[in-house]
PDB file of N, CA and C in Angstrom:
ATOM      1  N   UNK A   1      29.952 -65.810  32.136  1.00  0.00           N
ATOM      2  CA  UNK A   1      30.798 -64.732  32.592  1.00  0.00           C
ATOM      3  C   UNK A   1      32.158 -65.299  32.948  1.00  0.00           C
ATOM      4  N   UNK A   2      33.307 -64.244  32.853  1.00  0.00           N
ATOM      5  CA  UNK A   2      34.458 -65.170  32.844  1.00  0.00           C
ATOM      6  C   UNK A   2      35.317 -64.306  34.440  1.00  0.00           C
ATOM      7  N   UNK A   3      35.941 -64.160  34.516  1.00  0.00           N
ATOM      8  CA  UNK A   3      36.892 -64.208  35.887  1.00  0.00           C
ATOM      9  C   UNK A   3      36.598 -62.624  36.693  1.00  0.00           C
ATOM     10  N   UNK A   4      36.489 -62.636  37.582  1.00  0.00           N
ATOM     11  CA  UNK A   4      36.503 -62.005  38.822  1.00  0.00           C
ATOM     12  C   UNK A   4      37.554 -61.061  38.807  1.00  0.00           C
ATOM     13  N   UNK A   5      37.547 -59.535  38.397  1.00  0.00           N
ATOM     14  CA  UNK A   5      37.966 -58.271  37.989  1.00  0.00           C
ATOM     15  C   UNK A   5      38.397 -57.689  39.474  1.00  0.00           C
ATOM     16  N   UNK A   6      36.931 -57.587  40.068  1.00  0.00           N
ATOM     17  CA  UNK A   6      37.044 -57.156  41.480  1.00  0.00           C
ATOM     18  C   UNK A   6      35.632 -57.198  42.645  1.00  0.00           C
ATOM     19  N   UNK A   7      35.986 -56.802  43.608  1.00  0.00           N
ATOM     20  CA  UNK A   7      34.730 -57.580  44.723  1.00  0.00           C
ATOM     21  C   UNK A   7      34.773 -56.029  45.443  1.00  0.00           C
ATOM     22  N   UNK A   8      33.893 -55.847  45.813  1.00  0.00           N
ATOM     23  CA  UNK A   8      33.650 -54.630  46.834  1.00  0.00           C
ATOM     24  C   UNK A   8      32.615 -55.124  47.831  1.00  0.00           C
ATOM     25  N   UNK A   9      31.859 -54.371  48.779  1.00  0.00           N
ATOM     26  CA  UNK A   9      30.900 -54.240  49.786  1.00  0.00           C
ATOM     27  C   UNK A   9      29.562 -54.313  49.059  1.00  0.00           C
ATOM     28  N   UNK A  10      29.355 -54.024  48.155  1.00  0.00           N
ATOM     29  CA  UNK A  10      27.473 -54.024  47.439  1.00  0.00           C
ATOM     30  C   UNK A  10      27.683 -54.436  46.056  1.00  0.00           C
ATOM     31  N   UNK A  11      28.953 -54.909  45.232  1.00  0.00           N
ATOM     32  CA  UNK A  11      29.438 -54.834  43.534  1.00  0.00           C
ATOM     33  C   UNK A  11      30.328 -56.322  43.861  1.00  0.00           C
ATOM     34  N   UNK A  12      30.131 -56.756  42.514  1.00  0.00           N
ATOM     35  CA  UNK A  12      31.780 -57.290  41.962  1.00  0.00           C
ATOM     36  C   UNK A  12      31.545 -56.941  40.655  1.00  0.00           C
ATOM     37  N   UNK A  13      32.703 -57.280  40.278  1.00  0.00           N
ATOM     38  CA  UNK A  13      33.076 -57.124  38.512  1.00  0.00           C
ATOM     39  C   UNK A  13      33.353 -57.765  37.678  1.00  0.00           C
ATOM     40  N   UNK A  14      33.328 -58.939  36.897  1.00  0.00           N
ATOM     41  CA  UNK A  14      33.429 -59.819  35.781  1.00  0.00           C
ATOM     42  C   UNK A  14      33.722 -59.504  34.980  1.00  0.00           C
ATOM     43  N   UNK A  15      34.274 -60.122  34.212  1.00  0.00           N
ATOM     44  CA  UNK A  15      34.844 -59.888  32.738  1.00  0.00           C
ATOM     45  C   UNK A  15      33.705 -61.209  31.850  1.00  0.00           C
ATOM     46  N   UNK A  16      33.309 -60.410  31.125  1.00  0.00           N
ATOM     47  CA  UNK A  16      32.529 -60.958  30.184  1.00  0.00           C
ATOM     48  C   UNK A  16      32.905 -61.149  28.352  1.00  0.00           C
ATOM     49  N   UNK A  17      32.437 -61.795  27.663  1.00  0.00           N
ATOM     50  CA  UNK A  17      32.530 -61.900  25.882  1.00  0.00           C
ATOM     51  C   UNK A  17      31.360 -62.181  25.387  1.00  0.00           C
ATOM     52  N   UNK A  18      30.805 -60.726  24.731  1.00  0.00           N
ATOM     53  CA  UNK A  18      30.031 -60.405  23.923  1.00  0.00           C
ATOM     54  C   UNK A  18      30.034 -62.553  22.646  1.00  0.00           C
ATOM     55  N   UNK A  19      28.891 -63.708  23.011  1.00  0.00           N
ATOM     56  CA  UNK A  19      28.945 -64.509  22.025  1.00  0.00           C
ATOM     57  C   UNK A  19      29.005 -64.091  20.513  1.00  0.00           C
ATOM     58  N   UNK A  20      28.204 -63.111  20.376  1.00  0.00           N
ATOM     59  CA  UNK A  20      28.040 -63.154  18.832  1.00  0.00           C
ATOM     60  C   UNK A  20      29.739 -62.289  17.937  1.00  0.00           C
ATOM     61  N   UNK A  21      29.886 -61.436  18.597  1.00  0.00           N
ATOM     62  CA  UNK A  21      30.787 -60.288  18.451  1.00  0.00           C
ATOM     63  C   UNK A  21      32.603 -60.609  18.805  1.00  0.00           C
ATOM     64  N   UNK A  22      32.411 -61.453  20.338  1.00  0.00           N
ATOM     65  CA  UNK A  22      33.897 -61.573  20.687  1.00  0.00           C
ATOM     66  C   UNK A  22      33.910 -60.115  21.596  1.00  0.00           C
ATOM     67  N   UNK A  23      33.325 -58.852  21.750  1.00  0.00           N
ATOM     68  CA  UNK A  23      33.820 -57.846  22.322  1.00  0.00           C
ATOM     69  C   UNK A  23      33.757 -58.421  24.019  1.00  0.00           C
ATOM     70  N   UNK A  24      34.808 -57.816  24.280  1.00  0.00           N
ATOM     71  CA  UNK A  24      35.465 -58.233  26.047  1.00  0.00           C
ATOM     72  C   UNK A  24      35.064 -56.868  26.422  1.00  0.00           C
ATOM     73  N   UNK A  25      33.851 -57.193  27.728  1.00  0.00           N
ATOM     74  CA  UNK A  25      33.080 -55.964  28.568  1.00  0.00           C
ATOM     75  C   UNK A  25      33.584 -56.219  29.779  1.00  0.00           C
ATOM     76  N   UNK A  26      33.176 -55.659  31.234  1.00  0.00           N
ATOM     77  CA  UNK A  26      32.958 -55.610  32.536  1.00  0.00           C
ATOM     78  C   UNK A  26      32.101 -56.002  33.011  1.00  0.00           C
ATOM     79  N   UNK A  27      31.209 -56.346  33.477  1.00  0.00           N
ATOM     80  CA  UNK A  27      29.923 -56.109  34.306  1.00  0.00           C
ATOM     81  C   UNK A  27      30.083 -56.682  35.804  1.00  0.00           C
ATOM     82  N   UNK A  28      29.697 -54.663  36.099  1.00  0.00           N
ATOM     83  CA  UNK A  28      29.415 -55.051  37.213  1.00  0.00           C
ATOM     84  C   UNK A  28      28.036 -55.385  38.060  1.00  0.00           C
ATOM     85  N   UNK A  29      28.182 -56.007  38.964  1.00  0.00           N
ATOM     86  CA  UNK A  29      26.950 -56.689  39.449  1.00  0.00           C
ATOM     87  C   UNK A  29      26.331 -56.359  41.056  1.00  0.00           C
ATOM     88  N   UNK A  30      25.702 -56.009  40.833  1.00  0.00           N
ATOM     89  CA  UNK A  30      24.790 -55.193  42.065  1.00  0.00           C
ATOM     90  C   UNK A  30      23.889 -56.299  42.935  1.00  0.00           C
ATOM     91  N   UNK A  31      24.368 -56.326  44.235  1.00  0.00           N
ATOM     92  CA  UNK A  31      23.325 -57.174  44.960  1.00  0.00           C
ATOM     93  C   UNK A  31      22.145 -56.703  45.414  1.00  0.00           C
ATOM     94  N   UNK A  32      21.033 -56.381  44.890  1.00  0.00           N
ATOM     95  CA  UNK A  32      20.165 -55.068  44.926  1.00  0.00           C
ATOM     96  C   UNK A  32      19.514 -55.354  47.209  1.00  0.00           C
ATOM     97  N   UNK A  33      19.657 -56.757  47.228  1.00  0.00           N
ATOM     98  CA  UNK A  33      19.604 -56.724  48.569  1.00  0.00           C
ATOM     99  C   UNK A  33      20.177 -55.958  49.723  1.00  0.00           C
ATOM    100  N   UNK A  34      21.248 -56.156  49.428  1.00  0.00           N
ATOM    101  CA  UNK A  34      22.656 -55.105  50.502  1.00  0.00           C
ATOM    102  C   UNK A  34      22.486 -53.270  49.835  1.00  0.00           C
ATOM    103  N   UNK A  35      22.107 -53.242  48.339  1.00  0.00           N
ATOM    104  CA  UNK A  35      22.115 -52.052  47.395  1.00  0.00           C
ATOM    105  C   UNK A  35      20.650 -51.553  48.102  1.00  0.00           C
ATOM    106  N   UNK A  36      19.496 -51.929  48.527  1.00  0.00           N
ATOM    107  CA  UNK A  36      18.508 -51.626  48.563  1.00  0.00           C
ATOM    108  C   UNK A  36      18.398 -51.121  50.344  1.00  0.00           C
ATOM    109  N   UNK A  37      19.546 -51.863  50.813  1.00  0.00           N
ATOM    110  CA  UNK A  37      19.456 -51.424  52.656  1.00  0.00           C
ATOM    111  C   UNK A  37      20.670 -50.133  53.099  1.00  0.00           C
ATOM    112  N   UNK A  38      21.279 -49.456  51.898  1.00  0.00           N
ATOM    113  CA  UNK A  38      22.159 -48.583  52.146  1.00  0.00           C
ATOM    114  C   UNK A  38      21.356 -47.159  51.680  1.00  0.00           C
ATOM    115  N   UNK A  39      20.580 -46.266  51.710  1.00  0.00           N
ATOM    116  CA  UNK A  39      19.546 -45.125  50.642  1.00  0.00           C
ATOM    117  C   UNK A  39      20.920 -44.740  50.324  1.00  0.00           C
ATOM    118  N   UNK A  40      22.257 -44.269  50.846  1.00  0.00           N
ATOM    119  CA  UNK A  40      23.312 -43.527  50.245  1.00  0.00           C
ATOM    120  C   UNK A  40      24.117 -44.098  49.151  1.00  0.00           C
ATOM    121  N   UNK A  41      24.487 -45.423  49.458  1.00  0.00           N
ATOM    122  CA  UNK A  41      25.066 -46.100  48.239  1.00  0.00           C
ATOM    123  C   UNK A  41      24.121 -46.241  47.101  1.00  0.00           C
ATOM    124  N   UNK A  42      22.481 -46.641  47.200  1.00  0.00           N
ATOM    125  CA  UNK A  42      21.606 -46.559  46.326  1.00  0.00           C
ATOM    126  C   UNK A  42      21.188 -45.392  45.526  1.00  0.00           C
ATOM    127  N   UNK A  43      21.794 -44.306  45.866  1.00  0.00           N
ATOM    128  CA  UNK A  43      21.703 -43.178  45.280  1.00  0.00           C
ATOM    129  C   UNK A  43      22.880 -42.952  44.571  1.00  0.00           C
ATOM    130  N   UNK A  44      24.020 -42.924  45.140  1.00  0.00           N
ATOM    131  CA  UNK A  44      25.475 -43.265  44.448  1.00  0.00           C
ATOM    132  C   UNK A  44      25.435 -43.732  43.386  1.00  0.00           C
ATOM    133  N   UNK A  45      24.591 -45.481  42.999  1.00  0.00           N
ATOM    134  CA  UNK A  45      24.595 -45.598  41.986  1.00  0.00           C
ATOM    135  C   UNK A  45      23.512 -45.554  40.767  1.00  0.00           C
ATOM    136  N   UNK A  46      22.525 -44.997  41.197  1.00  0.00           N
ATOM    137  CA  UNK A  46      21.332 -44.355  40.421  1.00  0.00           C
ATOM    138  C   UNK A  46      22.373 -42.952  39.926  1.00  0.00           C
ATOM    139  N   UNK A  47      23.384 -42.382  40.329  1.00  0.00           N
ATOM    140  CA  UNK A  47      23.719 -40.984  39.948  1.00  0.00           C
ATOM    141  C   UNK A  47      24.798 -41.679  39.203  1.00  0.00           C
ATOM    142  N   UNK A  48      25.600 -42.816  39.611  1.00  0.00           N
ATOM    143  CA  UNK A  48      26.775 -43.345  38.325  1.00  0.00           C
ATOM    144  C   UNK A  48      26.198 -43.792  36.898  1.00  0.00           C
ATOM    145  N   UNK A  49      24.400 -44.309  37.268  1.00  0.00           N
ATOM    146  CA  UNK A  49      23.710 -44.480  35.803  1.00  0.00           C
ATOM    147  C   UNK A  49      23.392 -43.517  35.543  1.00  0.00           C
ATOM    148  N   UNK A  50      23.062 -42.746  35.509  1.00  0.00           N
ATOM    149  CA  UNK A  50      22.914 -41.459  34.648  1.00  0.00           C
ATOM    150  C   UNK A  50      23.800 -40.540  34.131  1.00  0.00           C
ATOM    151  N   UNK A  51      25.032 -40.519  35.014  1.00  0.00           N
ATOM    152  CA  UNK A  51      25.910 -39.558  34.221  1.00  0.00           C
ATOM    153  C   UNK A  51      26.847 -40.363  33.383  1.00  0.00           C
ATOM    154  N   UNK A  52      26.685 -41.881  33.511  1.00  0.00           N
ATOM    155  CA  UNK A  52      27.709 -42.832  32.664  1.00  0.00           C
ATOM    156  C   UNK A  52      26.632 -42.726  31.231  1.00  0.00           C
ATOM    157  N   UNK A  53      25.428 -43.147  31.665  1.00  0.00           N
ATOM    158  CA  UNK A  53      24.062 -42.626  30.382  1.00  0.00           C
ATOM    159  C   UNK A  53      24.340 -41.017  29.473  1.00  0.00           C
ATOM    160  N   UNK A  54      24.444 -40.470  30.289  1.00  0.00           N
ATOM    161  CA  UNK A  54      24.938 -39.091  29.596  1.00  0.00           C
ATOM    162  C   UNK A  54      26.162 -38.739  29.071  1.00  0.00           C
ATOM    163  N   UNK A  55      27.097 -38.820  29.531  1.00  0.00           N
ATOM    164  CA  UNK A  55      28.735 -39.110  29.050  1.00  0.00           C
ATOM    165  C   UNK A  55      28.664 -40.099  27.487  1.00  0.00           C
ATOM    166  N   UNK A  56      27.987 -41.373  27.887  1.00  0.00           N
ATOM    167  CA  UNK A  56      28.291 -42.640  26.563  1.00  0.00           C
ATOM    168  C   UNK A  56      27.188 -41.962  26.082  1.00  0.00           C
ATOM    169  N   UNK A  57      26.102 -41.122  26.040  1.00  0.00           N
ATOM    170  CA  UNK A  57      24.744 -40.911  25.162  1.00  0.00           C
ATOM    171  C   UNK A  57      24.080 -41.927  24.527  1.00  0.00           C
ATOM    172  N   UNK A  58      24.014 -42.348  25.937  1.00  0.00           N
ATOM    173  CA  UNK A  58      22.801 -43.818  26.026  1.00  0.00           C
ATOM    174  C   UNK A  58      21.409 -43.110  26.198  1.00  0.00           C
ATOM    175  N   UNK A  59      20.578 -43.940  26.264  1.00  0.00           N
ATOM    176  CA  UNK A  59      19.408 -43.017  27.018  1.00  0.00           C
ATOM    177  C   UNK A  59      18.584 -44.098  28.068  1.00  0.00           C
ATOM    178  N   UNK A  60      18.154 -43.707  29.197  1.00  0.00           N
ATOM    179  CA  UNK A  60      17.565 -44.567  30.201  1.00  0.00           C
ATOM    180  C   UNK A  60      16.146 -44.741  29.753  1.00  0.00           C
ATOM    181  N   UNK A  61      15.415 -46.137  29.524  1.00  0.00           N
ATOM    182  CA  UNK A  61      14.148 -46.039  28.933  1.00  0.00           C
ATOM    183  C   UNK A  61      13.392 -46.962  30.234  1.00  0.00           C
ATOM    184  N   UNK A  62      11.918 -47.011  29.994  1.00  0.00           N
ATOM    185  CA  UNK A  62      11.434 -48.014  30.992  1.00  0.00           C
ATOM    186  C   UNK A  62      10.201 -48.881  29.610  1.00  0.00           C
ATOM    187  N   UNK A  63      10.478 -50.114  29.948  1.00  0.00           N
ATOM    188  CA  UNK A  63       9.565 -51.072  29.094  1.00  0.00           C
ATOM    189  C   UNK A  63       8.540 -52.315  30.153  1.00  0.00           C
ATOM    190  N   UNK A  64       7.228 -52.660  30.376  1.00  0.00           N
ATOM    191  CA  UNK A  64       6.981 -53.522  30.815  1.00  0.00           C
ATOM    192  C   UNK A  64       7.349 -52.950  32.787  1.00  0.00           C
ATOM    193  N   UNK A  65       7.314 -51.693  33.201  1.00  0.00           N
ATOM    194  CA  UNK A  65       8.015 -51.370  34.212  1.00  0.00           C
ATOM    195  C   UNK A  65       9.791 -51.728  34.466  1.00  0.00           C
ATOM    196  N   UNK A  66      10.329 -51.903  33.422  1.00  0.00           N
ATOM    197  CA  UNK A  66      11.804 -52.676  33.268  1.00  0.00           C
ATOM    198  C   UNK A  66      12.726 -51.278  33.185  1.00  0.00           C
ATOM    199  N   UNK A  67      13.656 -50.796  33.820  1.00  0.00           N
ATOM    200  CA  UNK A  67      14.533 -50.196  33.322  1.00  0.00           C
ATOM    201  C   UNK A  67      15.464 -50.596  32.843  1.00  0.00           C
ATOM    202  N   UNK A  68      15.707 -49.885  30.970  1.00  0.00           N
ATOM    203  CA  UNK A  68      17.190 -50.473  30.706  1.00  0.00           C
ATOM    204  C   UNK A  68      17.720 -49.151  30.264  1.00  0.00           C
ATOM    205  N   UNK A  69      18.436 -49.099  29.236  1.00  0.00           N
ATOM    206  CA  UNK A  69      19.506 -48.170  28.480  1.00  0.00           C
ATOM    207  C   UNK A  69      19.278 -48.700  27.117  1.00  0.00           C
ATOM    208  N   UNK A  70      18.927 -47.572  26.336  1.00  0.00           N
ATOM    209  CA  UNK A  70      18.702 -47.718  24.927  1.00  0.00           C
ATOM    210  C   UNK A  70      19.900 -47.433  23.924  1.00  0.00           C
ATOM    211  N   UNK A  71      20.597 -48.461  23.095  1.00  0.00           N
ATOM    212  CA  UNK A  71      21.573 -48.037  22.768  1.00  0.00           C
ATOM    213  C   UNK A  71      21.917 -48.730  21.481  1.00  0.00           C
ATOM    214  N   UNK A  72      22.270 -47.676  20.572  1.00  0.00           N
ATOM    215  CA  UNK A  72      22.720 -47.959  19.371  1.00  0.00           C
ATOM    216  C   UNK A  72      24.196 -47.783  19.369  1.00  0.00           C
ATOM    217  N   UNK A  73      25.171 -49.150  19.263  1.00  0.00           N
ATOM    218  CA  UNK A  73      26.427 -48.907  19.428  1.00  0.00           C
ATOM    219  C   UNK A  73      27.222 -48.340  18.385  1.00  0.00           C
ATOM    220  N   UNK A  74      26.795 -47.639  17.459  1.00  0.00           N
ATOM    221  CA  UNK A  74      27.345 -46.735  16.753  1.00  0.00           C
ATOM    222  C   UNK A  74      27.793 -45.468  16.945  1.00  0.00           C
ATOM    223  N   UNK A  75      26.608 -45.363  17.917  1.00  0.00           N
ATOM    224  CA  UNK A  75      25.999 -43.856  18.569  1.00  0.00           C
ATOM    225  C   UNK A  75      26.914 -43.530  19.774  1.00  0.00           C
ATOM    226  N   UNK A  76      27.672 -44.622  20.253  1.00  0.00           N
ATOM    227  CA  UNK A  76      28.020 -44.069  21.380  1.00  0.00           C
ATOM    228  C   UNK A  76      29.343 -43.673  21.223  1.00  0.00           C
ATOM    229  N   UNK A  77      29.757 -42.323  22.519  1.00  0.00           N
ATOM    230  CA  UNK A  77      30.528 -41.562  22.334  1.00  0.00           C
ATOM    231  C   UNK A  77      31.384 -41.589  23.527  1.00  0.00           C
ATOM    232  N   UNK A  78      31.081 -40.594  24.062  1.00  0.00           N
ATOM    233  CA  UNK A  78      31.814 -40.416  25.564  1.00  0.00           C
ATOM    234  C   UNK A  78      32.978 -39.525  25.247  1.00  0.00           C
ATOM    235  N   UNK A  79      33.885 -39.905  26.864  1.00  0.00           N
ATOM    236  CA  UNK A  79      35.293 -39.639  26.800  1.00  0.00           C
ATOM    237  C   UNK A  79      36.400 -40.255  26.900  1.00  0.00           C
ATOM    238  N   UNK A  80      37.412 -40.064  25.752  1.00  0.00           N
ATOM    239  CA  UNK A  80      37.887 -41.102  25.741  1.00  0.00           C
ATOM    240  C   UNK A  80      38.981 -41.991  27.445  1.00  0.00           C
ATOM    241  N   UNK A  81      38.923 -40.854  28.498  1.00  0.00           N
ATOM    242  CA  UNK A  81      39.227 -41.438  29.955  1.00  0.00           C
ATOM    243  C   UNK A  81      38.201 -41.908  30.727  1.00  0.00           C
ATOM    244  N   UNK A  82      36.768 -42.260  29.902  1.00  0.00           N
ATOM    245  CA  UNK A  82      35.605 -42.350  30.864  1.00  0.00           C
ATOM    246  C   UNK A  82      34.933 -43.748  30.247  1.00  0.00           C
ATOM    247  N   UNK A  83      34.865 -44.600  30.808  1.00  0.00           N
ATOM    248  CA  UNK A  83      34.393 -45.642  30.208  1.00  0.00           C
ATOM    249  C   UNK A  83      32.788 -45.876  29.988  1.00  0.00           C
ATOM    250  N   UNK A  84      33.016 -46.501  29.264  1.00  0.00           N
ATOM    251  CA  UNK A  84      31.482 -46.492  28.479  1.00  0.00           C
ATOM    252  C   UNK A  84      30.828 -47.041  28.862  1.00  0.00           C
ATOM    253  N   UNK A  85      29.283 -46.814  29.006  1.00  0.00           N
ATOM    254  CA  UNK A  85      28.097 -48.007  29.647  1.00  0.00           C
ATOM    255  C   UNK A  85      27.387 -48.233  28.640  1.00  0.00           C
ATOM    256  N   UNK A  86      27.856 -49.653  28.174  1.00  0.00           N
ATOM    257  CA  UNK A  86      26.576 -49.910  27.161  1.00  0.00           C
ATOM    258  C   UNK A  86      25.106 -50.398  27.674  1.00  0.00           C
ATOM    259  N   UNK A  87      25.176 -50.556  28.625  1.00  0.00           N
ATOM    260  CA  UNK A  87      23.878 -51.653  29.081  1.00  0.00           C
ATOM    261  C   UNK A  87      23.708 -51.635  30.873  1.00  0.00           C
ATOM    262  N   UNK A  88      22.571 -51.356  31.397  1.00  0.00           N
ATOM    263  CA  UNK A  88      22.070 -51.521  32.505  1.00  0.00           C
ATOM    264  C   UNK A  88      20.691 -52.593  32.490  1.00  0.00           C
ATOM    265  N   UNK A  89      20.894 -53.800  33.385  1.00  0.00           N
ATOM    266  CA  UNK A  89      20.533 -54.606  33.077  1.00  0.00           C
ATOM    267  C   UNK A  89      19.494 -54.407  34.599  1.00  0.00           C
ATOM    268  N   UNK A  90      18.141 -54.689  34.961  1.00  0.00           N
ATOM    269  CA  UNK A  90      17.422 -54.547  36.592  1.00  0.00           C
ATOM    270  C   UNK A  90      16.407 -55.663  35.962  1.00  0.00           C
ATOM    271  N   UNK A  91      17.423 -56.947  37.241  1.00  0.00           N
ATOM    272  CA  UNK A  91      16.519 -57.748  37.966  1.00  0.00           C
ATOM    273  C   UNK A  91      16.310 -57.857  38.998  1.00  0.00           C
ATOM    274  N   UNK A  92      14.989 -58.427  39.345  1.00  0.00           N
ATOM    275  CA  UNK A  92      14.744 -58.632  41.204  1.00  0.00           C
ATOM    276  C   UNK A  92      16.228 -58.647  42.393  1.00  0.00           C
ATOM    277  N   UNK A  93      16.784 -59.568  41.763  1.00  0.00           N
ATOM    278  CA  UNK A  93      18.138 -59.923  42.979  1.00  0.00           C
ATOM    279  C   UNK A  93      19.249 -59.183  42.534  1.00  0.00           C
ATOM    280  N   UNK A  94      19.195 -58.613  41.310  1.00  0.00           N
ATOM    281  CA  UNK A  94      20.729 -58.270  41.030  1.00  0.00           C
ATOM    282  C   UNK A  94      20.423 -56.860  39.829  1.00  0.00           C
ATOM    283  N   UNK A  95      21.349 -55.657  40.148  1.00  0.00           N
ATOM    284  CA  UNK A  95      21.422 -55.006  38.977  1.00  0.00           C
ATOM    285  C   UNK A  95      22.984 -54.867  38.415  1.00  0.00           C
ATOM    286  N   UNK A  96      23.064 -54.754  36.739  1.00  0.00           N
ATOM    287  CA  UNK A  96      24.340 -55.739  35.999  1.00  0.00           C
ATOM    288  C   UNK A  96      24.098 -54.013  35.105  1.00  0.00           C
ATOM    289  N   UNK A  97      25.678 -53.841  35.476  1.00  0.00           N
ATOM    290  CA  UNK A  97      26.138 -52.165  34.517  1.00  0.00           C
ATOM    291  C   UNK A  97      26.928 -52.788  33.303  1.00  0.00           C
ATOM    292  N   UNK A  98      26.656 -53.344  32.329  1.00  0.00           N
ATOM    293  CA  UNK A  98      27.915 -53.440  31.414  1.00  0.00           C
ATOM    294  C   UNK A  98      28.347 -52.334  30.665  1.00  0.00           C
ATOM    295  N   UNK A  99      29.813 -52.569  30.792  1.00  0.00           N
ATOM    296  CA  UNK A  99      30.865 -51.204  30.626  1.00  0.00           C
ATOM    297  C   UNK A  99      31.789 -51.709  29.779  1.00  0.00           C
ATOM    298  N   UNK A 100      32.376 -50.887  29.199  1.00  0.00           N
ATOM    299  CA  UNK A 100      33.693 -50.969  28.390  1.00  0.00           C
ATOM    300  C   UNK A 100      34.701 -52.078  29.418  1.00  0.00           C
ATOM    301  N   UNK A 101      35.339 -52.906  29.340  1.00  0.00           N
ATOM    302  CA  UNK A 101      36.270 -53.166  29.776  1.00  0.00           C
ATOM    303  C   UNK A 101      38.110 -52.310  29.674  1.00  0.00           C
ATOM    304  N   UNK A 102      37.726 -51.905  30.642  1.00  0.00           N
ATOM    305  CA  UNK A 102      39.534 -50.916  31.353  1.00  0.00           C
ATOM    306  C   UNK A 102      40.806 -51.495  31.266  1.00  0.00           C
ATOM    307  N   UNK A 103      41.326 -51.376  30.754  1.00  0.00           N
ATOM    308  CA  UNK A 103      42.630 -52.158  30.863  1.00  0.00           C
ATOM    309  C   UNK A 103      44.135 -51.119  31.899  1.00  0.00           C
ATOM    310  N   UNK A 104      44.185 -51.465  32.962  1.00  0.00           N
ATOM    311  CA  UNK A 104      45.573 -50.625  33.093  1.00  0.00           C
ATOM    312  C   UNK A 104      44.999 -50.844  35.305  1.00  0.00           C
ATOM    313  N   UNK A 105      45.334 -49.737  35.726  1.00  0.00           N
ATOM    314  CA  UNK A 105      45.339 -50.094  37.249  1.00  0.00           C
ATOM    315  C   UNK A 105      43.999 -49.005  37.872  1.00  0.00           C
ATOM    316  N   UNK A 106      44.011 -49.941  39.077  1.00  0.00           N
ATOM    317  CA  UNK A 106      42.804 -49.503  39.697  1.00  0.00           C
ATOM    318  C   UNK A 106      42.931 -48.152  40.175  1.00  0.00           C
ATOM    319  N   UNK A 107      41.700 -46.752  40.077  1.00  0.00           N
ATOM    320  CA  UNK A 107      42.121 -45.620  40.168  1.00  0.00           C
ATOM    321  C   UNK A 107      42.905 -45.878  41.942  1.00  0.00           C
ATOM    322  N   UNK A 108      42.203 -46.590  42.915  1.00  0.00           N
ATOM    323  CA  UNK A 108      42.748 -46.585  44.224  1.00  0.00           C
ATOM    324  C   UNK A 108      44.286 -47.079  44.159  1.00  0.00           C
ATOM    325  N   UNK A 109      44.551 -47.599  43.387  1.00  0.00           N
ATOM    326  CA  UNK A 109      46.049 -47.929  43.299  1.00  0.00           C
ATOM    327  C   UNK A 109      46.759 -46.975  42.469  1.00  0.00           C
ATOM    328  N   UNK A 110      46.153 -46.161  41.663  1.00  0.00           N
ATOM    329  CA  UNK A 110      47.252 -44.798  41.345  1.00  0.00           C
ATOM    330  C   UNK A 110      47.196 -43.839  42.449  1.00  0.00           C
ATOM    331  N   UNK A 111      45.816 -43.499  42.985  1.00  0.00           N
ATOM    332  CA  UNK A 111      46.001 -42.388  43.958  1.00  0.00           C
ATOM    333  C   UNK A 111      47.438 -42.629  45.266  1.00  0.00           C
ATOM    334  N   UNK A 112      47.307 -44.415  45.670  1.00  0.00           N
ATOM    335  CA  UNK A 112      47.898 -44.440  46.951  1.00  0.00           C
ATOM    336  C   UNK A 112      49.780 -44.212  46.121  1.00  0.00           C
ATOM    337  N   UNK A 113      49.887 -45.024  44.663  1.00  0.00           N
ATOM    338  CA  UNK A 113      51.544 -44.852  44.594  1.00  0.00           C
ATOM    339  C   UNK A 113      51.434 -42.674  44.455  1.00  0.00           C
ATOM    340  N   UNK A 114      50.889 -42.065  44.043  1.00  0.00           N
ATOM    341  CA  UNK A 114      50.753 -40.555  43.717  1.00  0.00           C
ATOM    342  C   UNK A 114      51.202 -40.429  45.388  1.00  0.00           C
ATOM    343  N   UNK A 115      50.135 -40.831  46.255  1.00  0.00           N
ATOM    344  CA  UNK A 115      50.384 -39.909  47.514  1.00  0.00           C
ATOM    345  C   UNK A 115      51.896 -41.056  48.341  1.00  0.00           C
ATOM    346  N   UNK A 116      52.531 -41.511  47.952  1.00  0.00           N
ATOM    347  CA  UNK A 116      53.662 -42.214  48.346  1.00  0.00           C
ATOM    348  C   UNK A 116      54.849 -41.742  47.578  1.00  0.00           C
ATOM    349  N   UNK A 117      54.427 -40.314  46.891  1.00  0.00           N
ATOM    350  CA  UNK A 117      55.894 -39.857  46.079  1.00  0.00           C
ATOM    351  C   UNK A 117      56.240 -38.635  46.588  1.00  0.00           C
ATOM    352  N   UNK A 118      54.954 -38.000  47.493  1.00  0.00           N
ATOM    353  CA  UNK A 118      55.177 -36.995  48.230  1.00  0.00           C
ATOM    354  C   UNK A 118      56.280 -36.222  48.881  1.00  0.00           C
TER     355      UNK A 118
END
């Protein structure tokens, strides 16, 4: 994984490269420890996998008790202001969302210059 995107309270974000392909993703990374002692943030992001699953028309599958996201990258769609989830990754210590990689500014940094033109 390559450099440190961003850090929050239960997430950070990496920038990753697809070896075989070269494609430049996100993933963010879930400390399911701190994720597992909040029920509100843990629901937060059980509801960001599913509607990011529904938006990209992934589909959430379970294998071996494993949840992932089934995905044929041909297939996927979305919008083009909504970034894409190719992959939800659940291990014991950590759950890993890989997403389209965003290029441009953080939505919290457009809202604060928007409400500073007031």
């Amino acid at each position: 994984m390559g450099r440190l995107l961003g850090q929050g309270a239960f997430a950070m974000v990496r920038e990753a490269t697809h070896i075989d392909s070269g494609h430049v993703v996100a993933i963010k990374i879930y400390d399911k420890y701190k994720l597992n002692s909040n029920a509100q943030t843990k629901k937060s992001v059980q509801r960001e996998i599913k509607m990011l699953s529904l938006i990209t028309k992934t589909s959430l599958e379970t294998m071996d008790g494993q949840d992932f996201i089934s995905i044929n990258e041909n297939d996927i769609e979305g919008h083009p202001s909504i970034m894409k989830l190719y992959d939800a990754i659940d291990y014991q210590r950590h759950l890993y969302l890989v997403t389209e990689s965003c290029k441009g500014k953080m939505l919290s940094t457009i809202v604060r210059e928007y409400r500073g033109q007031g």
